[in-house]
PDB file of N, CA and C in Angstrom:
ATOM      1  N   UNK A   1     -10.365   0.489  17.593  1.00  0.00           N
ATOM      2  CA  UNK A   1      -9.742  -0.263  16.519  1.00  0.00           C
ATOM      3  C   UNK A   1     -10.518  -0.014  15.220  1.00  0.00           C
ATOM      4  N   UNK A   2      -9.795   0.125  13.865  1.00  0.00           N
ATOM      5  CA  UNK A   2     -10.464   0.339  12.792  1.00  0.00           C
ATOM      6  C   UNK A   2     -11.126  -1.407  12.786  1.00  0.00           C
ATOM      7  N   UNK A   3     -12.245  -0.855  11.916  1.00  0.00           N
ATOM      8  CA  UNK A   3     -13.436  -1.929  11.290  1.00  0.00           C
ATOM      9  C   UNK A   3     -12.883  -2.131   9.950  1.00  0.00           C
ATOM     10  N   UNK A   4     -12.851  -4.083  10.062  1.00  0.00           N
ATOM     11  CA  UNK A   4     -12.529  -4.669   8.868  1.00  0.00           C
ATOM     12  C   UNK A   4     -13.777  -4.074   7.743  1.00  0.00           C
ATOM     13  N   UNK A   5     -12.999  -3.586   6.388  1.00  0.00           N
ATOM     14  CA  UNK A   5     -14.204  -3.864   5.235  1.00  0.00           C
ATOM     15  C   UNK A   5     -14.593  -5.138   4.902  1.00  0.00           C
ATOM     16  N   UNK A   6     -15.637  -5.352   4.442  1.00  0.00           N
ATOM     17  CA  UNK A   6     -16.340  -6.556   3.666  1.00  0.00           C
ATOM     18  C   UNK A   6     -15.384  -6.681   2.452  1.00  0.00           C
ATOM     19  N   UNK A   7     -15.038  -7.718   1.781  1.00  0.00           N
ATOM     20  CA  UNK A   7     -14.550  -8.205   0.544  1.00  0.00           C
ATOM     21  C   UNK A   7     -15.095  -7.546  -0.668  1.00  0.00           C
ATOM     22  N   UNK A   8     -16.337  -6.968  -0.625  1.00  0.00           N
ATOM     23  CA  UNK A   8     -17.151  -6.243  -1.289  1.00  0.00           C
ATOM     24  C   UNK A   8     -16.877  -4.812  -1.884  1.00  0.00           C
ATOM     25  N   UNK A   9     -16.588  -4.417  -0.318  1.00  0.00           N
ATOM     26  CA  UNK A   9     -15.788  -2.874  -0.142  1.00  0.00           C
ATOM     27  C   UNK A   9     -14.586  -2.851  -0.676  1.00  0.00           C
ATOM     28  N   UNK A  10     -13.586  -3.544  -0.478  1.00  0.00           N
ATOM     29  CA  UNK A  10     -12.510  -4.264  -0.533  1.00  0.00           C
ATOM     30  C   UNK A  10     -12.057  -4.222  -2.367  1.00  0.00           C
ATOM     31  N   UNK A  11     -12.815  -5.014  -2.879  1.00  0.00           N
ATOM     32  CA  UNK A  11     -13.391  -5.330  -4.611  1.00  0.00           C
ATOM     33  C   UNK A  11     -13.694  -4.152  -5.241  1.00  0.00           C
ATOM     34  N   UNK A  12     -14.893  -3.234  -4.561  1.00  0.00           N
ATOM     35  CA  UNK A  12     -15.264  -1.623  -5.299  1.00  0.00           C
ATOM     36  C   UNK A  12     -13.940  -1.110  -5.383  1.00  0.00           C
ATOM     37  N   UNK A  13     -13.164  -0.993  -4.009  1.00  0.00           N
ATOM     38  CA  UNK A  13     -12.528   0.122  -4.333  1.00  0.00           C
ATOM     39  C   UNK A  13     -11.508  -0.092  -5.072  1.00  0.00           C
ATOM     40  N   UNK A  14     -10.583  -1.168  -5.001  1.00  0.00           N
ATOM     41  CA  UNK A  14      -9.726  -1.647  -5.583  1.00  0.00           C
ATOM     42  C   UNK A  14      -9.987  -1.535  -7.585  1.00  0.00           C
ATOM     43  N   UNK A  15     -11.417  -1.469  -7.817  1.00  0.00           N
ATOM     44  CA  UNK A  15     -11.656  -1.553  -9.188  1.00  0.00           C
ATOM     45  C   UNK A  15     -12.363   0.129  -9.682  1.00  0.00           C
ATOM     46  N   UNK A  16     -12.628   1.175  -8.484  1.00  0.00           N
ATOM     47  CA  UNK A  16     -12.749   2.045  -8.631  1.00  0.00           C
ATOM     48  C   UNK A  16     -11.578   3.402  -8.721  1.00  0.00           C
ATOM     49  N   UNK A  17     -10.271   2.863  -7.922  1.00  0.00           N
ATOM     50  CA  UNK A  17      -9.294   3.479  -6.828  1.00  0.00           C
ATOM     51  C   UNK A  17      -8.463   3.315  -7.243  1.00  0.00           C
ATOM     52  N   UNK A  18      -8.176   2.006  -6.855  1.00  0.00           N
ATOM     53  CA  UNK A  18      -6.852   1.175  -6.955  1.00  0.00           C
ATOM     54  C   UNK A  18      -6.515   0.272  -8.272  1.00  0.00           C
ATOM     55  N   UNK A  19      -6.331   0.001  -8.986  1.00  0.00           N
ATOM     56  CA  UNK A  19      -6.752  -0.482  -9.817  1.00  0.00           C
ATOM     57  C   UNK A  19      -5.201  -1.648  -9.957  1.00  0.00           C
ATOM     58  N   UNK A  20      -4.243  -1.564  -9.634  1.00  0.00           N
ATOM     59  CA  UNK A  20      -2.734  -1.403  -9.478  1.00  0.00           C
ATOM     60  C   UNK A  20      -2.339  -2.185  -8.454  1.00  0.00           C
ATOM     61  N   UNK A  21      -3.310  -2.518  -7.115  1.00  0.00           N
ATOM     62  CA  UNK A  21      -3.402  -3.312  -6.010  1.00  0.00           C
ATOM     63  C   UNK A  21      -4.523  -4.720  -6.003  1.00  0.00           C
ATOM     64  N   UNK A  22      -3.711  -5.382  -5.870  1.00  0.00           N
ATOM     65  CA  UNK A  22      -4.458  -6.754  -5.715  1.00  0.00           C
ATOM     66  C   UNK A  22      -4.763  -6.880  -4.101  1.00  0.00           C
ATOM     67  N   UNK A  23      -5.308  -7.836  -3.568  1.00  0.00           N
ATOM     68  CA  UNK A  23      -5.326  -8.535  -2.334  1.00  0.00           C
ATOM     69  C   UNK A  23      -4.587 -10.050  -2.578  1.00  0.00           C
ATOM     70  N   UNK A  24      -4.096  -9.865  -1.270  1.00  0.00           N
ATOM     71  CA  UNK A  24      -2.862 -11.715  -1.342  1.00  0.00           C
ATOM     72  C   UNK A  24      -3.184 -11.603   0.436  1.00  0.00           C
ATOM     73  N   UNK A  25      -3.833 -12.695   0.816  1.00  0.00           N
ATOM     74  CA  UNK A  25      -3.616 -12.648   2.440  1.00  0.00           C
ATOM     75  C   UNK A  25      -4.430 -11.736   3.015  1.00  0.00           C
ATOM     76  N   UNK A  26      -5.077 -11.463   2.874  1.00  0.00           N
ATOM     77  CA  UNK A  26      -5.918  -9.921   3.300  1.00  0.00           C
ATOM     78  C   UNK A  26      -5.122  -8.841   3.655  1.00  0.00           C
ATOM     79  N   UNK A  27      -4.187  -8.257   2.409  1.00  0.00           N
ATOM     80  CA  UNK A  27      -2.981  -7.704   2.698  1.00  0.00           C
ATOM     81  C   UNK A  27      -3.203  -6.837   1.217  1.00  0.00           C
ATOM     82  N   UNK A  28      -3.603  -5.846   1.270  1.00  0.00           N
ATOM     83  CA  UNK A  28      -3.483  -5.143  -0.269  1.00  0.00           C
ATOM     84  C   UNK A  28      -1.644  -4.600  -0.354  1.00  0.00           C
ATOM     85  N   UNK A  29      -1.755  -5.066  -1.697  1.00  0.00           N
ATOM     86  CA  UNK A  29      -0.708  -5.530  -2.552  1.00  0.00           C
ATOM     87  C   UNK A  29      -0.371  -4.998  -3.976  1.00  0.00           C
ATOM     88  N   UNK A  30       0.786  -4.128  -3.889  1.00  0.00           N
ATOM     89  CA  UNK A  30       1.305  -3.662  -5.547  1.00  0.00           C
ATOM     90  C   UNK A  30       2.684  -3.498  -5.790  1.00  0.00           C
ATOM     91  N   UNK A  31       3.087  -3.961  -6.529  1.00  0.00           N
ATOM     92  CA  UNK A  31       4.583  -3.553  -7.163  1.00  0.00           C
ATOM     93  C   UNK A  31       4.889  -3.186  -8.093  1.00  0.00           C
ATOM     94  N   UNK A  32       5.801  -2.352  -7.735  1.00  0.00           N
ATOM     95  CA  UNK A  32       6.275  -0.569  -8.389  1.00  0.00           C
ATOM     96  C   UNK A  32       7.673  -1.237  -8.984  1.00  0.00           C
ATOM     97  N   UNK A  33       7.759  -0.708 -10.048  1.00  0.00           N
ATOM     98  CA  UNK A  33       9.078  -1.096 -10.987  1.00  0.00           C
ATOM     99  C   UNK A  33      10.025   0.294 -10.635  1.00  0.00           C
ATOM    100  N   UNK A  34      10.767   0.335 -10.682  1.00  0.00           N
ATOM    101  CA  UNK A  34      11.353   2.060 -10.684  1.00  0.00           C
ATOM    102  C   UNK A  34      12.428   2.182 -11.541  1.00  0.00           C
ATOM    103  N   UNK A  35      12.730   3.026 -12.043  1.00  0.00           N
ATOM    104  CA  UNK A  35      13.532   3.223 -13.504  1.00  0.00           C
ATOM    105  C   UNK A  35      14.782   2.728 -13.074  1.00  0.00           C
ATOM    106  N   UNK A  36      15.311   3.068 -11.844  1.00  0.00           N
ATOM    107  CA  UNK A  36      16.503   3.119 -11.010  1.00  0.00           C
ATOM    108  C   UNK A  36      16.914   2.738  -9.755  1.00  0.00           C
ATOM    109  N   UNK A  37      17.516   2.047  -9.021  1.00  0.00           N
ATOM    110  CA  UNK A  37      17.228   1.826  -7.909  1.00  0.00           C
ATOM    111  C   UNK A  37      17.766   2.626  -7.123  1.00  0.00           C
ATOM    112  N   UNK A  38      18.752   4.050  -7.015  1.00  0.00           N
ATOM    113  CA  UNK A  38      18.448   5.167  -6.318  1.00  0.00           C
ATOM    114  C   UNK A  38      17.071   5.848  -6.382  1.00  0.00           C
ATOM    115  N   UNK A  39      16.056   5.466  -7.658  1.00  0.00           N
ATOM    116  CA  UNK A  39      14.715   6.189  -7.868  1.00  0.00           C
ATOM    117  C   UNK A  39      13.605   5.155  -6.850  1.00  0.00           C
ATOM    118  N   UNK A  40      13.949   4.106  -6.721  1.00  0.00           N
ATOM    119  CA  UNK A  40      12.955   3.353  -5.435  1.00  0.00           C
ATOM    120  C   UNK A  40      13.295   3.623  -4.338  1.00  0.00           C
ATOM    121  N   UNK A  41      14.703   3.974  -4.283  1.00  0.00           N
ATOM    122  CA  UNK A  41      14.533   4.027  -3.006  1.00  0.00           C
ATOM    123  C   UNK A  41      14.255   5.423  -2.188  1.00  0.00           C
ATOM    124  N   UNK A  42      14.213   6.178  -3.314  1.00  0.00           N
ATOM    125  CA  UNK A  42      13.466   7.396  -2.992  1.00  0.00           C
ATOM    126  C   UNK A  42      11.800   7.452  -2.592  1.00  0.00           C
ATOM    127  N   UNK A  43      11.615   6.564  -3.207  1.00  0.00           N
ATOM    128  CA  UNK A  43      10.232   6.293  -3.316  1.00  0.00           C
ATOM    129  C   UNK A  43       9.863   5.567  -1.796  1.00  0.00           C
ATOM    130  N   UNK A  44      10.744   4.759  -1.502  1.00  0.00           N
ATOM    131  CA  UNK A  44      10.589   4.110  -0.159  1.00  0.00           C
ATOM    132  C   UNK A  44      10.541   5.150   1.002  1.00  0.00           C
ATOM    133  N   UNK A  45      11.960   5.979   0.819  1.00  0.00           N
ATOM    134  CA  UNK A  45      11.435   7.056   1.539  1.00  0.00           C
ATOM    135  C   UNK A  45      10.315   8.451   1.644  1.00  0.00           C
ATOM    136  N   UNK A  46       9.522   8.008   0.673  1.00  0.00           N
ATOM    137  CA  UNK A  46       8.700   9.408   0.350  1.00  0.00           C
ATOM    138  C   UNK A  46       7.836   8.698   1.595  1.00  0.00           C
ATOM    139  N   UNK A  47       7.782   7.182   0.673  1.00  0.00           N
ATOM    140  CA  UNK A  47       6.008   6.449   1.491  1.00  0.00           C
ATOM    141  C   UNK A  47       6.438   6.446   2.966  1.00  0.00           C
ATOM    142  N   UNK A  48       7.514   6.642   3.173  1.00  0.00           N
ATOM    143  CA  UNK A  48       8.097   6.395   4.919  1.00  0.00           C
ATOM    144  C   UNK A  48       7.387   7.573   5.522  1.00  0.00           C
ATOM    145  N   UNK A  49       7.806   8.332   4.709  1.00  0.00           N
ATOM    146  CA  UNK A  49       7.244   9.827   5.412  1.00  0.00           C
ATOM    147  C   UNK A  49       5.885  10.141   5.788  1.00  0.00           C
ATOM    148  N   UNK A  50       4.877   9.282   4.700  1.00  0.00           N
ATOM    149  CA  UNK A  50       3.416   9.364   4.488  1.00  0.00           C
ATOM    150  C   UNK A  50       3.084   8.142   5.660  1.00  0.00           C
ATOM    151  N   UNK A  51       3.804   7.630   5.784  1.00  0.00           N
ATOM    152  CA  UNK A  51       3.251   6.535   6.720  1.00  0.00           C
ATOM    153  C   UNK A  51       3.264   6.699   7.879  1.00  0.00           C
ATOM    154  N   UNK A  52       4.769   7.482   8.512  1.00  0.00           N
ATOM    155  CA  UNK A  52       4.656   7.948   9.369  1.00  0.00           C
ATOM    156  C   UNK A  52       4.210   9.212  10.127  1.00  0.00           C
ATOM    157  N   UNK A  53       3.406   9.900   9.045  1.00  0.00           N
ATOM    158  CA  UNK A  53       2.751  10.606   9.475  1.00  0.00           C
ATOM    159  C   UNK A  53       0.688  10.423   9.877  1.00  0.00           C
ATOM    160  N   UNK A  54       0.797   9.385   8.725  1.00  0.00           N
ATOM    161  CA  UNK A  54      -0.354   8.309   9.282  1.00  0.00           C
ATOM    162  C   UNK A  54      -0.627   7.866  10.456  1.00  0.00           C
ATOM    163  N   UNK A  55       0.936   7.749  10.923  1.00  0.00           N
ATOM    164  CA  UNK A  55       1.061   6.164  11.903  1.00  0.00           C
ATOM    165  C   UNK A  55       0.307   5.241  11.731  1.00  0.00           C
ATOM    166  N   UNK A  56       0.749   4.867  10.144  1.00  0.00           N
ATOM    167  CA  UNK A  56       0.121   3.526   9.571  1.00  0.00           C
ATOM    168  C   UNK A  56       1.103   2.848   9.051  1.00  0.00           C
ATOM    169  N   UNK A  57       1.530   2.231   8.985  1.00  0.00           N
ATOM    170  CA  UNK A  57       3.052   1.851   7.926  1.00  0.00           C
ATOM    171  C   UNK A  57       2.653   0.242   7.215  1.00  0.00           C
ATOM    172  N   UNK A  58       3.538   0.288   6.060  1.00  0.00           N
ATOM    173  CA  UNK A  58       3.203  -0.480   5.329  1.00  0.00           C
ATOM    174  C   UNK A  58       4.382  -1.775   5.356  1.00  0.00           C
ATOM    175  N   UNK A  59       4.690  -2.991   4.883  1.00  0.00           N
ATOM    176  CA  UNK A  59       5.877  -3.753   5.151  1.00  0.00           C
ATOM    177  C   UNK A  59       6.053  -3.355   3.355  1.00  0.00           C
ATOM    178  N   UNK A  60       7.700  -3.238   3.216  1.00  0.00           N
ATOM    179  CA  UNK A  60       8.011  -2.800   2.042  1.00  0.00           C
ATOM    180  C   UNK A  60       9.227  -3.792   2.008  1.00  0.00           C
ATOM    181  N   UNK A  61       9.206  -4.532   0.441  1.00  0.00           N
ATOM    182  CA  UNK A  61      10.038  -5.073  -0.041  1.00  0.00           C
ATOM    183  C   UNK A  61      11.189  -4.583  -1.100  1.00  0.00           C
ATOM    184  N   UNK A  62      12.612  -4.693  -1.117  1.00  0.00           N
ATOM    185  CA  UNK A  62      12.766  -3.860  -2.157  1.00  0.00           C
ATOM    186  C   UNK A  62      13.926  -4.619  -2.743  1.00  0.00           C
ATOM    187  N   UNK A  63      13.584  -5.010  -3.803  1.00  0.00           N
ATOM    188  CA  UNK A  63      14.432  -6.210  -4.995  1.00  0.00           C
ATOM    189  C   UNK A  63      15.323  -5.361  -6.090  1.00  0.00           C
ATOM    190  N   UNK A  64      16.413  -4.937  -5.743  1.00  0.00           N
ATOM    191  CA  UNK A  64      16.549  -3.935  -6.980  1.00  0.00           C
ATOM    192  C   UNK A  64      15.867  -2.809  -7.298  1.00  0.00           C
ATOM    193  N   UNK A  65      15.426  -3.058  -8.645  1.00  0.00           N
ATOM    194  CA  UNK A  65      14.288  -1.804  -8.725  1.00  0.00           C
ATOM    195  C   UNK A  65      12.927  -2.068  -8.689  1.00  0.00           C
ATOM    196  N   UNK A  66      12.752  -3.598  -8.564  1.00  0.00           N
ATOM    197  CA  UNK A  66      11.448  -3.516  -8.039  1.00  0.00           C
ATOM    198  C   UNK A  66      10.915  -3.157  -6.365  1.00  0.00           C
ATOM    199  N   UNK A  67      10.193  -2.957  -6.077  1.00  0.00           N
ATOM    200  CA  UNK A  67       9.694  -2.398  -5.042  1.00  0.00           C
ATOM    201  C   UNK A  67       8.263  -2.845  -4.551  1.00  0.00           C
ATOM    202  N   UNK A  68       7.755  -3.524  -3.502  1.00  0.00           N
ATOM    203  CA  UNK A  68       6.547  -4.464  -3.332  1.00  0.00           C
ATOM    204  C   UNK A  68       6.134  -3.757  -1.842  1.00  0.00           C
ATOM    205  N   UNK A  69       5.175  -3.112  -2.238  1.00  0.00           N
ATOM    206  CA  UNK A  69       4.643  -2.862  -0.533  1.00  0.00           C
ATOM    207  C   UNK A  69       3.071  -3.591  -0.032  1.00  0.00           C
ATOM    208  N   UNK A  70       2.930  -3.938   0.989  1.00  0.00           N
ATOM    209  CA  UNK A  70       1.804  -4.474   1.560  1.00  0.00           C
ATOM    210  C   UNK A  70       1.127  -3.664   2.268  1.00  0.00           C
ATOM    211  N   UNK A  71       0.266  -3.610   2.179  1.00  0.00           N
ATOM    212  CA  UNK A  71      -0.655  -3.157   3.365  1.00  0.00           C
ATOM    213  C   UNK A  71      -1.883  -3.500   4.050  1.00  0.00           C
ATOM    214  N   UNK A  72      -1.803  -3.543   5.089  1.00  0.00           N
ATOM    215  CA  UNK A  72      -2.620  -4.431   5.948  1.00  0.00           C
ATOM    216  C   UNK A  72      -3.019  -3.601   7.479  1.00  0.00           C
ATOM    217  N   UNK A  73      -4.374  -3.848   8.392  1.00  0.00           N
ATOM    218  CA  UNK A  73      -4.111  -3.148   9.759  1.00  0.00           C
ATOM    219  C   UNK A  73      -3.673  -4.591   9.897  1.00  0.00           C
ATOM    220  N   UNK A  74      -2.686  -4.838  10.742  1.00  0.00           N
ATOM    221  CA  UNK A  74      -2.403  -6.067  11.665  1.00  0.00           C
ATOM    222  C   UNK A  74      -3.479  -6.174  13.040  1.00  0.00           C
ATOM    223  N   UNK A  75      -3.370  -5.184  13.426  1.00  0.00           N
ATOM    224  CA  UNK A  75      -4.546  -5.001  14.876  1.00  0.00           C
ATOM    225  C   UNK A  75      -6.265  -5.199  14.805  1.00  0.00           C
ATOM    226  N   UNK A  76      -6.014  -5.096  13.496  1.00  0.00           N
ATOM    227  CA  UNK A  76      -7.269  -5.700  13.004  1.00  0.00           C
ATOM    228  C   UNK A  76      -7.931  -7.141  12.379  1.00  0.00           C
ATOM    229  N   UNK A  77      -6.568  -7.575  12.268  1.00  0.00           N
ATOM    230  CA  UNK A  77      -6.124  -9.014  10.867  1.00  0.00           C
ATOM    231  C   UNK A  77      -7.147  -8.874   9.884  1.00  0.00           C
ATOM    232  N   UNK A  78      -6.933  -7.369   8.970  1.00  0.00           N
ATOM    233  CA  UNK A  78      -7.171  -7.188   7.743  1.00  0.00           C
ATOM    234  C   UNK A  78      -7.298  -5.529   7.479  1.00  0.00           C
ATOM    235  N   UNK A  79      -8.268  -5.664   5.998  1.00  0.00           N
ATOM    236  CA  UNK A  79      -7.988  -4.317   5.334  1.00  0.00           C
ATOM    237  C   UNK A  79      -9.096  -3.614   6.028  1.00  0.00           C
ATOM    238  N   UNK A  80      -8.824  -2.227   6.271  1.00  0.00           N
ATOM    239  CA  UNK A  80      -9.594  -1.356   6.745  1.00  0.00           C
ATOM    240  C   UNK A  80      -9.324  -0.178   6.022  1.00  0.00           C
ATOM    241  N   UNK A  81     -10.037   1.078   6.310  1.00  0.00           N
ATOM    242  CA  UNK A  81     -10.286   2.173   5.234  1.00  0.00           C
ATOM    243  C   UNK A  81      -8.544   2.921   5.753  1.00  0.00           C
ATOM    244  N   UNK A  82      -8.044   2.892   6.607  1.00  0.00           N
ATOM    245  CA  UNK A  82      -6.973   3.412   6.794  1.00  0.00           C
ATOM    246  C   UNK A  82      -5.901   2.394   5.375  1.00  0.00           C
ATOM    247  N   UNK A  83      -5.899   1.468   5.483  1.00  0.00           N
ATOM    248  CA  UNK A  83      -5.198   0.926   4.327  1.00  0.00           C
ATOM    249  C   UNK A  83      -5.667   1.496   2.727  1.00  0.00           C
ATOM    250  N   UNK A  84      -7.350   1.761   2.767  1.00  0.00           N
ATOM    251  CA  UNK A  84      -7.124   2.139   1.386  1.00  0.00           C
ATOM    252  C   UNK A  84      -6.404   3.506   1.134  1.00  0.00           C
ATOM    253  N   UNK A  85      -6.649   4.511   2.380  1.00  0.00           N
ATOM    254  CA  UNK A  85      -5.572   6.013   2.239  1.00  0.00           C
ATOM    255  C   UNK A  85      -4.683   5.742   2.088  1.00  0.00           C
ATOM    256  N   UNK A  86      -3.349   4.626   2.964  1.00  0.00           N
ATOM    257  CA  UNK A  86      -2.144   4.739   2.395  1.00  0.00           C
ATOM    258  C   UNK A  86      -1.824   4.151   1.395  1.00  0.00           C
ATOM    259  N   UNK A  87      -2.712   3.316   0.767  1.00  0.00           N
ATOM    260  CA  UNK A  87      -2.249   3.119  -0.669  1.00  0.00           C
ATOM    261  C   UNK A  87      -2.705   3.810  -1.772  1.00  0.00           C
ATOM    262  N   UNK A  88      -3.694   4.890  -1.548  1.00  0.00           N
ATOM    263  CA  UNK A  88      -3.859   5.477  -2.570  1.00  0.00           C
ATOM    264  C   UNK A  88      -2.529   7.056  -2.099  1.00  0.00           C
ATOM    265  N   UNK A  89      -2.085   7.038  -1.064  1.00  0.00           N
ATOM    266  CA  UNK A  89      -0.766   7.742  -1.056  1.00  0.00           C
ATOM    267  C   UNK A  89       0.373   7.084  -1.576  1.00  0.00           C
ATOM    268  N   UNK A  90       0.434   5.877  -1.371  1.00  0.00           N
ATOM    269  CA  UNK A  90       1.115   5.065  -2.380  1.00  0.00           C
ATOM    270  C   UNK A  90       1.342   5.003  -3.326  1.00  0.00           C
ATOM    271  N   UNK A  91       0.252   5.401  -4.139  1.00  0.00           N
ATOM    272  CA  UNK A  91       0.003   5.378  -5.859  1.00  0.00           C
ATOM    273  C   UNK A  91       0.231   6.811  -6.228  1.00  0.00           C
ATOM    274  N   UNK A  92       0.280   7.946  -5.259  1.00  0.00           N
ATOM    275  CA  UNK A  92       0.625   9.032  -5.819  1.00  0.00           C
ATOM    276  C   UNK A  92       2.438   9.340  -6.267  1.00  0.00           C
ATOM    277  N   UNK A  93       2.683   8.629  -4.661  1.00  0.00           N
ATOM    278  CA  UNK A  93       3.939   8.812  -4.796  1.00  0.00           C
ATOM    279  C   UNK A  93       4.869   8.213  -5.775  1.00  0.00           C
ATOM    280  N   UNK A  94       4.020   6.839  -6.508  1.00  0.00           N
ATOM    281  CA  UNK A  94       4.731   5.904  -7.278  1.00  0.00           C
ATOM    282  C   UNK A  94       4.344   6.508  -8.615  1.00  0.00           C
ATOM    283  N   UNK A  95       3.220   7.677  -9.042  1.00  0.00           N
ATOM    284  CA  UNK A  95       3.121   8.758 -10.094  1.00  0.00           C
ATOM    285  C   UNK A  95       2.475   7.548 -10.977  1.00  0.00           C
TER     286      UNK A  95
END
């Protein structure tokens, strides 16, 4: 099983990395506006692809054109370094 980070780890990277992701719940957290909502939901499927090639997946919300994904290990009940990769694949794909 991945190893929870410290809040610490958690804080660096988010202010080194991520800058775009908060924590809510021990669940890193960002929402993506998208010009269009055929353009999110492209986007939903890019991160589908990245996730499932992870086999990490993220819970994704999608409001129109906003777009809210979480990420969390559940098997862990919290953030681990596998969450900070898919959200910094996250942030590529969201440009």
């Amino acid at each position: 099983m991945a190893e929870l980070l410290t809040d610490d780890q958690i804080d660096l990277a988010i202010r080194d990395h991520l800058p775009q992701w908060k924590v809510v719940d021990k669940e890193l957290v960002r929402e993506v506006k998208a010009p269009a909502f055929l353009d999110g939901i492209r986007l939903v499927a890019t991160v589908a692809q990245l996730a499932e090639s992870m086999n990490h997946h993220p819970d994704i919300d999608i409001r129109y054109t906003t777009i809210t994904f979480r990420v969390t290990t559940h098997d862990a009940g919290g953030i681990t370094d596998d969450d900070l990769v898919l959200a910094r694949h996250i942030d590529t794909a969201a440009g």
